[in-house]
Protein backbone atom coordinates (compact mmCIF):
# COMPACT_ATOMS: atom_id res chain seq x y z
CA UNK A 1 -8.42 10.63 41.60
CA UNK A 2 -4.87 11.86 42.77
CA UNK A 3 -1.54 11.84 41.92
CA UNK A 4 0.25 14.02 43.92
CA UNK A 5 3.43 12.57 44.64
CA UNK A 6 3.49 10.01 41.91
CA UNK A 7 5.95 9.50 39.26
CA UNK A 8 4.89 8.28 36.06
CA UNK A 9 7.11 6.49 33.39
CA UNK A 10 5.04 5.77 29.91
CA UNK A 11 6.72 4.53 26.87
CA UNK A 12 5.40 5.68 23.78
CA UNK A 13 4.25 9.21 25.15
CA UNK A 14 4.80 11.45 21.86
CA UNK A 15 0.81 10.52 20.58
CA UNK A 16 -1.91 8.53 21.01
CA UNK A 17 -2.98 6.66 24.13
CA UNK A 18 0.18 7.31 25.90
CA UNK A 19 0.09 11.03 25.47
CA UNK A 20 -3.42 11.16 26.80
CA UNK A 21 -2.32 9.43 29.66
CA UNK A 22 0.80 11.38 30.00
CA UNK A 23 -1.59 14.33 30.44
CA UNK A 24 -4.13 13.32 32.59
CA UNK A 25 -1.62 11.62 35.35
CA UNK A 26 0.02 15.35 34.76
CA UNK A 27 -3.34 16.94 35.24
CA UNK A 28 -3.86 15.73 38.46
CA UNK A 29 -0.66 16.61 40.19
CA UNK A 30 1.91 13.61 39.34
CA UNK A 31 5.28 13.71 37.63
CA UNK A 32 5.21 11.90 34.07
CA UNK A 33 8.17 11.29 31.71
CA UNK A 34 7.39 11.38 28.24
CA UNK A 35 9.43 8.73 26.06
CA UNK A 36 9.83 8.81 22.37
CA UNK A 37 11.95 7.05 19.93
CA UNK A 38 12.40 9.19 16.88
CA UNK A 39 10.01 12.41 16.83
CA UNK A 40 11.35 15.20 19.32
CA UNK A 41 8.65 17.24 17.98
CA UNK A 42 5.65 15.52 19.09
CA UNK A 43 6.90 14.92 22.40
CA UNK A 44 7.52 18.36 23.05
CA UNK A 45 4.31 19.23 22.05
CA UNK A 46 2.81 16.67 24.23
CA UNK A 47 5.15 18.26 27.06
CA UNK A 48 4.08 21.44 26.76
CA UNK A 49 0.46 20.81 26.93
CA UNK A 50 1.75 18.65 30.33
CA UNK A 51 3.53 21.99 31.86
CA UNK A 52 0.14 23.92 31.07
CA UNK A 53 -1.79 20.94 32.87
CA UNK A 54 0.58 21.06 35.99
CA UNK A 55 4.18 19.85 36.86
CA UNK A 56 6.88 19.91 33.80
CA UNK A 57 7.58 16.40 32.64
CA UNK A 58 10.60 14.90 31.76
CA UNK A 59 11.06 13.79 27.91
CA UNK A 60 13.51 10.97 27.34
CA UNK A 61 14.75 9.81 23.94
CA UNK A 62 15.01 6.00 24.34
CA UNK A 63 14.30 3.31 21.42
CA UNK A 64 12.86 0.42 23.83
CA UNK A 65 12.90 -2.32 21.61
CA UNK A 66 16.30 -2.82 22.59
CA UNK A 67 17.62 -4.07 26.14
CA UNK A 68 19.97 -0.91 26.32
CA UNK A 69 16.95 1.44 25.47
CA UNK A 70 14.80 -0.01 27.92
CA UNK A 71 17.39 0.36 30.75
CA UNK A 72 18.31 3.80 29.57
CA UNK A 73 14.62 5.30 29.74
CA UNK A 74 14.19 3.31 33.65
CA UNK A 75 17.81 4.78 34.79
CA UNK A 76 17.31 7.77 33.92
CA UNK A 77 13.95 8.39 34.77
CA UNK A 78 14.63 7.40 38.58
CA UNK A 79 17.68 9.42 38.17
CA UNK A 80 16.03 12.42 37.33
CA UNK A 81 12.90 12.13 39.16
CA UNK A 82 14.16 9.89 42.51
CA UNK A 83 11.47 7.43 42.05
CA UNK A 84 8.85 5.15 40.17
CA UNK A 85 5.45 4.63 41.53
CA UNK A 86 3.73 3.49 37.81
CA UNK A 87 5.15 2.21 34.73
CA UNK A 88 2.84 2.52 31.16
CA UNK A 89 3.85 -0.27 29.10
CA UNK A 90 1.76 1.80 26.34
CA UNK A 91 4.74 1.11 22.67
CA UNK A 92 3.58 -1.22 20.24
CA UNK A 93 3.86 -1.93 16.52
CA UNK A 94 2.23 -4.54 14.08
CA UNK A 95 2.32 -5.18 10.63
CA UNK A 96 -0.54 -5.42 8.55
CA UNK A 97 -1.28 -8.60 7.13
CA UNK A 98 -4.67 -11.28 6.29
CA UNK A 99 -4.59 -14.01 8.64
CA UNK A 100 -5.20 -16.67 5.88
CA UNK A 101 -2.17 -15.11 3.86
CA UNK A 102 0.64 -16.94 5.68
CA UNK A 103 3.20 -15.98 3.48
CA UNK A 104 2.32 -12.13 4.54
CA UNK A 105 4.83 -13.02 7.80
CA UNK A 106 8.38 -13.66 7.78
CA UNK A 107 10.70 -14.70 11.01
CA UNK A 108 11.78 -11.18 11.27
CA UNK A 109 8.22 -9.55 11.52
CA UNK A 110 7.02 -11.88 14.48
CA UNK A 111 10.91 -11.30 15.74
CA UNK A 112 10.34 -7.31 15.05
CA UNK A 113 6.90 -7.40 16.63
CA UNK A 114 7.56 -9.25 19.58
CA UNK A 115 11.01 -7.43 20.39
CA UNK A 116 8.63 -3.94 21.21
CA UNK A 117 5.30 -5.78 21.81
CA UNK A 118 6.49 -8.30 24.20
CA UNK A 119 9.91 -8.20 24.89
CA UNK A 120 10.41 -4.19 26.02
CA UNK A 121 7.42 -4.79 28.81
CA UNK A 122 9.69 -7.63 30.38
CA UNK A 123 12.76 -5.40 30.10
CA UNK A 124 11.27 -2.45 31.46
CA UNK A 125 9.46 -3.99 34.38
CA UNK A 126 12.61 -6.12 35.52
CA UNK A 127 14.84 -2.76 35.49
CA UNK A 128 11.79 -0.58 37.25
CA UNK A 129 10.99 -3.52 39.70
CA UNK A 130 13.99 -2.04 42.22
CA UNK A 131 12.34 1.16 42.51
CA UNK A 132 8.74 -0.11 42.11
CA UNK A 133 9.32 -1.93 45.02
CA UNK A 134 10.27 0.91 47.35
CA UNK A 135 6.71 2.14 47.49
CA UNK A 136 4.01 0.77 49.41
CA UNK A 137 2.04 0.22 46.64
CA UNK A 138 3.00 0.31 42.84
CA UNK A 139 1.33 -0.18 39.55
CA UNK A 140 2.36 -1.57 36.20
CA UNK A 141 -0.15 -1.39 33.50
CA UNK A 142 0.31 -3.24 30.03
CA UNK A 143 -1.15 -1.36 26.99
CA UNK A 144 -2.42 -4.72 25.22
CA UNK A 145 -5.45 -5.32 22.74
CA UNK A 146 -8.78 -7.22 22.04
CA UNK A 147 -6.35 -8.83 19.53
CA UNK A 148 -4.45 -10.95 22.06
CA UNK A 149 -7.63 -12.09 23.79
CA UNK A 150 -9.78 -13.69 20.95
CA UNK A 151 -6.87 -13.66 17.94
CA UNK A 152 -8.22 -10.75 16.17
CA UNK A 153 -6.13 -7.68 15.01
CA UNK A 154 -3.95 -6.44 12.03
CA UNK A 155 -1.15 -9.61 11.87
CA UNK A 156 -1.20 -12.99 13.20
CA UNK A 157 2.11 -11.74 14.58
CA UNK A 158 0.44 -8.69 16.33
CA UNK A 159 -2.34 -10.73 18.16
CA UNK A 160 0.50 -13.48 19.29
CA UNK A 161 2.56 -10.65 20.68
CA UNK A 162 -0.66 -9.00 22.79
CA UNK A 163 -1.68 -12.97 23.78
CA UNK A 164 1.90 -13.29 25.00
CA UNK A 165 1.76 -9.75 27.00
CA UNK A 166 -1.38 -10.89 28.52
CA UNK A 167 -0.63 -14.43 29.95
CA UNK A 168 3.46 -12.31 30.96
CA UNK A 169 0.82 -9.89 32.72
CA UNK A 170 -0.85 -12.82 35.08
CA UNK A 171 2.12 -14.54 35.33
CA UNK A 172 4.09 -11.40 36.78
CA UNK A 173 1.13 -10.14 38.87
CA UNK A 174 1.55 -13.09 40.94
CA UNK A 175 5.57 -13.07 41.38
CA UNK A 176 5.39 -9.12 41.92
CA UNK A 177 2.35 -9.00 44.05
CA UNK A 178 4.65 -9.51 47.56
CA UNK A 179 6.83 -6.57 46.25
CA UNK A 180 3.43 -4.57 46.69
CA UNK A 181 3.47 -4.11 42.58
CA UNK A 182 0.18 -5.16 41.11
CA UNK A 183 0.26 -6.02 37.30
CA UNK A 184 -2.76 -5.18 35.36
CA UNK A 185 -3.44 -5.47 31.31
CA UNK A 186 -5.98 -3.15 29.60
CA UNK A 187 -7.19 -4.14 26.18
CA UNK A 188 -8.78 -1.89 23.82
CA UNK A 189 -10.34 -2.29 20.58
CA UNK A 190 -9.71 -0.15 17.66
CA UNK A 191 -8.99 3.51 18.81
CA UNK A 192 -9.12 6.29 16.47
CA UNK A 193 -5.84 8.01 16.89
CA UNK A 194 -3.39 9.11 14.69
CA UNK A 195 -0.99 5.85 14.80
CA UNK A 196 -4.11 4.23 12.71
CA UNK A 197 -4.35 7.50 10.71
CA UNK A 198 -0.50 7.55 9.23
CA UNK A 199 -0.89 3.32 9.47
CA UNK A 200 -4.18 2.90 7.25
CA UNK A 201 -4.49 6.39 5.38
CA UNK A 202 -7.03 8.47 5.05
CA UNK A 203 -9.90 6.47 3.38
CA UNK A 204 -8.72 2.98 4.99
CA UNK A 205 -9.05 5.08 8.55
CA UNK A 206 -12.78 6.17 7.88
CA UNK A 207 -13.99 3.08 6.69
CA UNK A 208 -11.97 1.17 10.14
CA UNK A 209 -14.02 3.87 12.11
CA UNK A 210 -17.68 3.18 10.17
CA UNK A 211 -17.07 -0.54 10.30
CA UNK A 212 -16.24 -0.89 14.35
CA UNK A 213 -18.90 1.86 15.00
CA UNK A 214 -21.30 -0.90 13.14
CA UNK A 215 -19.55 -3.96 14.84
CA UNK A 216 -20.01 -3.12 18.93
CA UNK A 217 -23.10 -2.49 20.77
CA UNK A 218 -22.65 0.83 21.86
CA UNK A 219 -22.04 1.55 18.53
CA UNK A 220 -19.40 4.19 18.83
CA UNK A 221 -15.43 4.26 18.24
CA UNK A 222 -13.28 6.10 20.52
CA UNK A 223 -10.62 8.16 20.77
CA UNK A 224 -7.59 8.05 23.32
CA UNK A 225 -9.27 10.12 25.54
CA UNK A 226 -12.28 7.03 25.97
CA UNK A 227 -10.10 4.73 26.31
CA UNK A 228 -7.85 6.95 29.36
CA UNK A 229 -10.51 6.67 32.17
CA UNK A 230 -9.50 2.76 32.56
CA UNK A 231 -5.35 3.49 32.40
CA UNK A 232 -5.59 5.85 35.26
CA UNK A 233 -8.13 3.73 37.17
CA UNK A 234 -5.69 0.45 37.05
CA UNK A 235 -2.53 3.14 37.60
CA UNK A 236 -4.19 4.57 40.67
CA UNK A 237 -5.53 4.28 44.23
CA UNK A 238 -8.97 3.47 43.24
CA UNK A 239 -7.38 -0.50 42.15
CA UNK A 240 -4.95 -1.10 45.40
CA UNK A 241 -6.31 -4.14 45.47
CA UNK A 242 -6.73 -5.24 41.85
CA UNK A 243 -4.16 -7.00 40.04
CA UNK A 244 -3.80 -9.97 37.30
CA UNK A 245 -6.75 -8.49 35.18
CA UNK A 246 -7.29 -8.30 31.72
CA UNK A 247 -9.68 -5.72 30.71
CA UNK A 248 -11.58 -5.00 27.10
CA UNK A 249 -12.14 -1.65 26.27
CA UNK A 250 -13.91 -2.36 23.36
CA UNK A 251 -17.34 -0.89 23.60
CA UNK A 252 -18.74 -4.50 24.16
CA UNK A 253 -16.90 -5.80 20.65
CA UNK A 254 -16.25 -9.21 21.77
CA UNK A 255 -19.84 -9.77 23.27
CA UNK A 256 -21.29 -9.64 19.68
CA UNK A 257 -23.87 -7.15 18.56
CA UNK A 258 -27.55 -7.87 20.02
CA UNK A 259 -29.82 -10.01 18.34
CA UNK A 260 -32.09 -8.08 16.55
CA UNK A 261 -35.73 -9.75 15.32
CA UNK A 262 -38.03 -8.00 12.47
């Protein structure tokens, strides 16, 4: 797997998934920007460990849940770098809430949700489509979840934002696919990183980690750098000719566990 000559912008690049991927795409010879909203810190971290990897990345303040964020971090990314070849859709929040509790959710959480979840990816890919375009082949992949395909997750609000981002990923895989942009959607299950951590707490976080490890076949729960292999595979070469997919990362969650008879 190569980069060489690839730039690389990926929202949400100070931690988790993003940061892995931020990394690896650096790793193997392409240019990445890193994108945070409000900790410097952890994106410079994540930079440095890029610039030891291979090329020095470019960090971009930018709060994408706005329209004027979103066209701030795609401007000046092509202005900096003189192209796009991939674009990460990786930023997302939720808010924790029981799906039977329906007065958990007010207008403004779905509104909050949506406006990163949802809203950002459709920003970001109409300002990057221009430069996407310019290459003979492109790739946008959409950070989604498990949650939007079978309304599971951490908010009713959450999983209707991911089920949105996945039928917005079909839908623009087919209107992009002329421009030589394929659109994919990778959807993980829970993924120990430290967004869950600082979300859940300490205790909350083990017991997440115990339960999925007893609720998927392979019986394991994973870490960014599990979940990375299937980002780069959909942002590179190896998928030229693979677009409109939604994929579960999931360690076989939404098959069920196997039937087991005493």
């Amino acid at each position: 797997m190569n980069f060489e000559g690839k730039v690389a912008v990926i929202t949400g690049s100070s931690a988790g998934i993003g940061a892995e991927a931020a990394k690896k795409i650096s790793a193997l010879g392409g240019k990445v920007t890193i994108n945070y909203s409000k900790s410097k810190e952890a994106a410079e971290e994540v930079a440095h460990e890029c610039s030891h990897l291979g090329g020095s990345p470019l960090i971009i303040k930018s709060d994408i849940a706005t329209d004027e964020g979103c066209k701030h971090l795609i401007d000046s990314a092509f202005s900096e770098l003189g192209a796009i070849n991939i674009l990460i859709n990786n930023a997302g929040r939720t808010k924790f809430a029981d799906h039977s509790n329906l007065d958990a959710l007010q207008r403004d959480d779905f509104e909050n949700i949506l406006a990163l979840n949802l809203n950002s990816n459709y920003e970001l890919i109409k300002h990057a489509r221009p430069h996407l375009a310019k290459n003979k082949k492109s790739s946008i992949v959409n950070i989604s979840s498990v949650a939007g395909l079978r309304g599971l997750g951490s908010s009713v609000a959450y999983a209707a934002s991911k089920g949105a981002l996945n039928s917005m990923t079909l839908a623009l895989s087919r209107s992009l696919g002329p421009d030589g942009i394929r659109v994919n959607a990778l959807c993980p299950g829970f993924v120990a990183t430290d967004w869950w951590k600082n979300s859940l707490g300490d205790e909350k976080f083990k017991r997440a980690i115990i339960a999925y490890e007893k609720t998927n076949p392979l019986g394991e729960c994973p870490t960014a750098e599990d979940i990375i292999g299937s980002v780069l595979f959909f942002a590179s070469d190896l998928s030229n000719h693979v677009t409109g997919q939604l994929l579960a990362v999931d360690g076989g969650l939404l098959i069920g566990m196997p039937l087991k008879l005493d």
